[in-house]
C-alpha atoms as a PDB file:
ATOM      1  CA  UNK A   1       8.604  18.875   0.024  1.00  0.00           C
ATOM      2  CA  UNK A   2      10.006  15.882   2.181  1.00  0.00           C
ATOM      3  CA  UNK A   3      12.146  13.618   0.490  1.00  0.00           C
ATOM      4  CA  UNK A   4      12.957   9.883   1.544  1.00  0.00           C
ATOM      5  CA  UNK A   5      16.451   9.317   0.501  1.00  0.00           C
ATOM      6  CA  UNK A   6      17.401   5.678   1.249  1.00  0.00           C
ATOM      7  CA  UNK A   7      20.978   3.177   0.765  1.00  0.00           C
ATOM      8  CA  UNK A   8      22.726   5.361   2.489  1.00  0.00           C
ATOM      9  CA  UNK A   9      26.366   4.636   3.055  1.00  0.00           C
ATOM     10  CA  UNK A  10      26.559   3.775   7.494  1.00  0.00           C
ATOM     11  CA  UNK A  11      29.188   6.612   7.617  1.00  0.00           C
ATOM     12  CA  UNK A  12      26.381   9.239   6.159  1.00  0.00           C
ATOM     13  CA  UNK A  13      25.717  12.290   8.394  1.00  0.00           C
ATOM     14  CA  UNK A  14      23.167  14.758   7.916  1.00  0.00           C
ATOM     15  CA  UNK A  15      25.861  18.003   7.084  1.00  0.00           C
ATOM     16  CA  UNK A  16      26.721  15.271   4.140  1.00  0.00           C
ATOM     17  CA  UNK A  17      22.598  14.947   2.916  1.00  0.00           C
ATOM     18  CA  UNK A  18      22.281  18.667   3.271  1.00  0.00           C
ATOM     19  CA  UNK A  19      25.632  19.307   1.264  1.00  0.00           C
ATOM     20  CA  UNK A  20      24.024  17.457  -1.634  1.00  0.00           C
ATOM     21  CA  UNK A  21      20.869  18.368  -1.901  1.00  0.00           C
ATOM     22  CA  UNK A  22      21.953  22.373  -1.154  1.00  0.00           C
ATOM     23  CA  UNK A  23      23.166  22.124  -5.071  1.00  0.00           C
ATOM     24  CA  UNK A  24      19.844  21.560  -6.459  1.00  0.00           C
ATOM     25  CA  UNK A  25      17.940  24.440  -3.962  1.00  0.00           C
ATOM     26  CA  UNK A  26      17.481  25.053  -0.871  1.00  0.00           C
ATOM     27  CA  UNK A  27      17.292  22.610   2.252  1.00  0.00           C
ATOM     28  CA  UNK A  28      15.373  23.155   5.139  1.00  0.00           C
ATOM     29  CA  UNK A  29      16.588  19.982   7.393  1.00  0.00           C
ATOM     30  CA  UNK A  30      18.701  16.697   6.492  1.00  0.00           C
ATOM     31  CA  UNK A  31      18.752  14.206   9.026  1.00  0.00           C
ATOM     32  CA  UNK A  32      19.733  10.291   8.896  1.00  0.00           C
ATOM     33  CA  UNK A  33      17.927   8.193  11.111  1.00  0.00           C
ATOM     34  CA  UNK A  34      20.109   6.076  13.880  1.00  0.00           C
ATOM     35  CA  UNK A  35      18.831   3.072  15.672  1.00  0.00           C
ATOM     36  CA  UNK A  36      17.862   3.711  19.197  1.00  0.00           C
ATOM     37  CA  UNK A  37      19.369   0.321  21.262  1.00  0.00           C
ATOM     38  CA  UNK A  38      22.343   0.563  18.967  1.00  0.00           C
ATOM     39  CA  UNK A  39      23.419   4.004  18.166  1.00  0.00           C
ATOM     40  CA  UNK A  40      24.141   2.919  14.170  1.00  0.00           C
ATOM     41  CA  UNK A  41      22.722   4.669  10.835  1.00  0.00           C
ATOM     42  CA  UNK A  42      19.702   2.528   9.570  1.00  0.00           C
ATOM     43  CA  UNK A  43      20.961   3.501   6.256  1.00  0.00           C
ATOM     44  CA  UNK A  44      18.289   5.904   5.457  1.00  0.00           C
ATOM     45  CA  UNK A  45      16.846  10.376   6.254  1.00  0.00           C
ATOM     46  CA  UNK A  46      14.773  12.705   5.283  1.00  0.00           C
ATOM     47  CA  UNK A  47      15.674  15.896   3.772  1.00  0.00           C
ATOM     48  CA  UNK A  48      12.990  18.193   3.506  1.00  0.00           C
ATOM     49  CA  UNK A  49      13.518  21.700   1.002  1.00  0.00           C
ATOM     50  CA  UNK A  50      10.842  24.079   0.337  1.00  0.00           C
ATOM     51  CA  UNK A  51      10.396  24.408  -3.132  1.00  0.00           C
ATOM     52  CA  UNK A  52       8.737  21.918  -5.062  1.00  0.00           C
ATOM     53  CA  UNK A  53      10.368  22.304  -8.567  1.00  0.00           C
ATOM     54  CA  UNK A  54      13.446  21.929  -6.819  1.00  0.00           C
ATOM     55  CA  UNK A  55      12.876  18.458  -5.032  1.00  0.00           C
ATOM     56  CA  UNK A  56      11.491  17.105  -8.298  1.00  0.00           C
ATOM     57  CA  UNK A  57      14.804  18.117  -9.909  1.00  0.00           C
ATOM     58  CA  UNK A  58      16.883  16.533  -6.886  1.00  0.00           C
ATOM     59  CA  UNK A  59      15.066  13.269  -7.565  1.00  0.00           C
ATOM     60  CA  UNK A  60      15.807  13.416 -11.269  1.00  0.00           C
ATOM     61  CA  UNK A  61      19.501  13.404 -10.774  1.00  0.00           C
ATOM     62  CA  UNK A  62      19.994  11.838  -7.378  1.00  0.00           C
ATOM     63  CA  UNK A  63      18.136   8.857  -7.927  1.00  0.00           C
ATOM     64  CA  UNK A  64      20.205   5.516  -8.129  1.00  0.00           C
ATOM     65  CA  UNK A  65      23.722   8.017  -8.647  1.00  0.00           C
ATOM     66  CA  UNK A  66      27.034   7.011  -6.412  1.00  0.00           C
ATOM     67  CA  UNK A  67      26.709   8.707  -2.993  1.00  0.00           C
ATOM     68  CA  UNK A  68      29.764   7.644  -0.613  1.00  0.00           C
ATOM     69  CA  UNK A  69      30.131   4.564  -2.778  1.00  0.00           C
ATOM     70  CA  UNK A  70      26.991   3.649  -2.343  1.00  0.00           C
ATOM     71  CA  UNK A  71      24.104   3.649  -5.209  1.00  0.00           C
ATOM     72  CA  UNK A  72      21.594   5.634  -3.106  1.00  0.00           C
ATOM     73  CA  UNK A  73      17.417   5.712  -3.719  1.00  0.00           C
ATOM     74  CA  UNK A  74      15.644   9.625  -4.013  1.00  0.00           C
ATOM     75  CA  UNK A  75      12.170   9.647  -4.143  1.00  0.00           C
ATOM     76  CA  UNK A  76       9.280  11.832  -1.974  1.00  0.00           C
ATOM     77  CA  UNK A  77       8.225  10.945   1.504  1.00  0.00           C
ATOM     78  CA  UNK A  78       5.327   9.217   2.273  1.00  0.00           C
ATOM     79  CA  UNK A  79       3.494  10.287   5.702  1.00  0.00           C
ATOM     80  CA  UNK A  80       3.915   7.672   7.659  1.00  0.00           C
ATOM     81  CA  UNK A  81       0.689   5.389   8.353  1.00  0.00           C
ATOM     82  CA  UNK A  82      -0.517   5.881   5.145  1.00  0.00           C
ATOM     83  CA  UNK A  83      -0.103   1.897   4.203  1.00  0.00           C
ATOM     84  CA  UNK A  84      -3.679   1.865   5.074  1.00  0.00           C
ATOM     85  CA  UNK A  85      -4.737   4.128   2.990  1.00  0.00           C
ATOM     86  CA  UNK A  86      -3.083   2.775  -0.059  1.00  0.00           C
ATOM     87  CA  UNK A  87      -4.291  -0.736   0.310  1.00  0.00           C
ATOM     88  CA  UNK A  88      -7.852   0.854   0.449  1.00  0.00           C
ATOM     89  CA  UNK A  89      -7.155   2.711  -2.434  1.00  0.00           C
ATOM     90  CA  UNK A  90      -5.860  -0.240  -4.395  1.00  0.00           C
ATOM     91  CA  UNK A  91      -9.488  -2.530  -3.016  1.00  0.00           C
ATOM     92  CA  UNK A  92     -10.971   0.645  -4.717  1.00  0.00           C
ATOM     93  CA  UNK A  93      -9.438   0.871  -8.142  1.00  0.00           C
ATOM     94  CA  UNK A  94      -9.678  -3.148  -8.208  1.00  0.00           C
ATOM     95  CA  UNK A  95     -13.403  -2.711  -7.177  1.00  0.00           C
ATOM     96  CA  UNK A  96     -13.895  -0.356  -9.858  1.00  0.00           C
ATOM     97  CA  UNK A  97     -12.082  -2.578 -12.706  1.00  0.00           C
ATOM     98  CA  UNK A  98     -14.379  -5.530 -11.661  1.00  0.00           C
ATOM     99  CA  UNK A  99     -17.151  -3.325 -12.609  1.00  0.00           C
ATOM    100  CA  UNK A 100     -15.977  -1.725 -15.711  1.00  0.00           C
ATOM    101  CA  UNK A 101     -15.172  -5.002 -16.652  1.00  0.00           C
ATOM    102  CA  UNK A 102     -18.365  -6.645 -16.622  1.00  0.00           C
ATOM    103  CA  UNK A 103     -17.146  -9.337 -14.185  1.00  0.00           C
ATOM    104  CA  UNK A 104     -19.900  -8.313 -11.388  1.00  0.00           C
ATOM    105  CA  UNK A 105     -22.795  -9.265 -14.049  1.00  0.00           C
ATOM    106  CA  UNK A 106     -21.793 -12.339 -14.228  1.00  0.00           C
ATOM    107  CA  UNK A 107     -21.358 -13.221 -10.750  1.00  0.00           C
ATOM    108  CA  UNK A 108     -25.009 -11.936 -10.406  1.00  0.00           C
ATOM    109  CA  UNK A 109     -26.319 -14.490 -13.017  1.00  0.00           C
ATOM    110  CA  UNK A 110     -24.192 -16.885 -10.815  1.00  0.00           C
ATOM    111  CA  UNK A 111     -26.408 -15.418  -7.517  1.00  0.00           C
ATOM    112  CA  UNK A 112     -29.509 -15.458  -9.750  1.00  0.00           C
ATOM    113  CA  UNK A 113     -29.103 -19.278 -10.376  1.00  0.00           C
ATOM    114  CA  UNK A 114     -28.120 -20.318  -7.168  1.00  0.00           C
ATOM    115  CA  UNK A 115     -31.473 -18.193  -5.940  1.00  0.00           C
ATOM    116  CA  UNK A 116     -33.568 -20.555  -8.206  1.00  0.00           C
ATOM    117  CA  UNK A 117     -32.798 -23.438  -6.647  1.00  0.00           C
ATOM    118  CA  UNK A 118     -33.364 -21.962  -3.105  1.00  0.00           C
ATOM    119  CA  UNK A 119     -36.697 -22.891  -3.147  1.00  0.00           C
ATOM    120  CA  UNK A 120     -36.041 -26.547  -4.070  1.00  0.00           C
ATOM    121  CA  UNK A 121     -33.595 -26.514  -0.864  1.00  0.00           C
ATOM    122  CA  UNK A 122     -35.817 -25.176   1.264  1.00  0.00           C
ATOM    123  CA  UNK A 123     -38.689 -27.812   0.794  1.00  0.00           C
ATOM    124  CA  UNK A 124     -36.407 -30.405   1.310  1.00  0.00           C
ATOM    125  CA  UNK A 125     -35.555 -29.003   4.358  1.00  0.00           C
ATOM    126  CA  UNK A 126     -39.104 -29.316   5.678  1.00  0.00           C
ATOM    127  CA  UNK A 127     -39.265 -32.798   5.256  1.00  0.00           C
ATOM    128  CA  UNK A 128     -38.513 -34.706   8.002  1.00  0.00           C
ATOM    129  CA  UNK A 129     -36.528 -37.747   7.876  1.00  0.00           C
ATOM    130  CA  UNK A 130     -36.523 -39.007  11.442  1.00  0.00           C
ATOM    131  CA  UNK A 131     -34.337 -36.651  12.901  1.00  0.00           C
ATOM    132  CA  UNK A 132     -36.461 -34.745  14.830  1.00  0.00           C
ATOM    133  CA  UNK A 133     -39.336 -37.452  15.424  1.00  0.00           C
ATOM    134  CA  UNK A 134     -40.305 -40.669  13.545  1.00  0.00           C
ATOM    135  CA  UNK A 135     -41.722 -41.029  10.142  1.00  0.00           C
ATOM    136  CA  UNK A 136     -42.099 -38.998   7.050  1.00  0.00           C
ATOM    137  CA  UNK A 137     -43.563 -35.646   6.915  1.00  0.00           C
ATOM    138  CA  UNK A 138     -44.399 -33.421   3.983  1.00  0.00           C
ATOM    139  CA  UNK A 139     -45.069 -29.823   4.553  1.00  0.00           C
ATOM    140  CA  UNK A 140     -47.538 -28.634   1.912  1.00  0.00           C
END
């Protein structure tokens, strides 16, 4: 399992991630990621361990403890890109609230009326009031 781990202290290397997470299981790679233009820590790695029950158990006790005097964040990795598919997922369970709700009926009854008075619109339309000729005109 990949875990984020983020508020890292600038000074963090990854020997000092994989040191602390080796005490809750085993870790396959650590690494803190450095910006590219300015060779400094971004503050936050990945440390990725293979057993599941483990990770879960690094999270429960790492979370929001003192790391290198700094108060430091545990929690698993998201693949990245995956924004997209969370703010679709969120449209759905909205979508599907809406529903449950009852909301949707009334917004048809709100369609339904507005289609009454389509017809009343669309004769009036037809008439012509000297905009596209002279005189009055009624289309029957």
């Amino acid at each position: 399992m990949n875990l984020f781990v983020a508020r890292l202290n600038p000074a963090t290397t990854a020997k000092d991630l994989q040191n602390l997470f080796s005490h809750y299981g085993g870790v396959i790679t650590a690494k803190v990621i450095f910006d590219r233009n300015t060779g400094r820590s971004k503050r936050y790695g990945f440390v990725e361990m293979p057993m599941n029950h483990e990770a879960h158990e690094a999270i429960k006790e790492l979370n929001d403890t003192l790391f290198q005097d700094r108060s430091i964040e545990v929690k698993v990795s998201r693949p990245s890109g995956s924004g997209i598919y969370e703010i679709e997922s969120l449209y759905q369970n909205h979508k599907n609230q809406v529903q449950s709700s009852g909301i949707h009926k009334l917004q048809k009854k709100r369609l339904n009326s507005a289609t009454i008075y389509k017809p009343q619109r669309d004769n009036n339309s037809r008439r012509n009031y000297g905009y596209r000729g002279s005189g009055y005109k009624d289309f029957k």
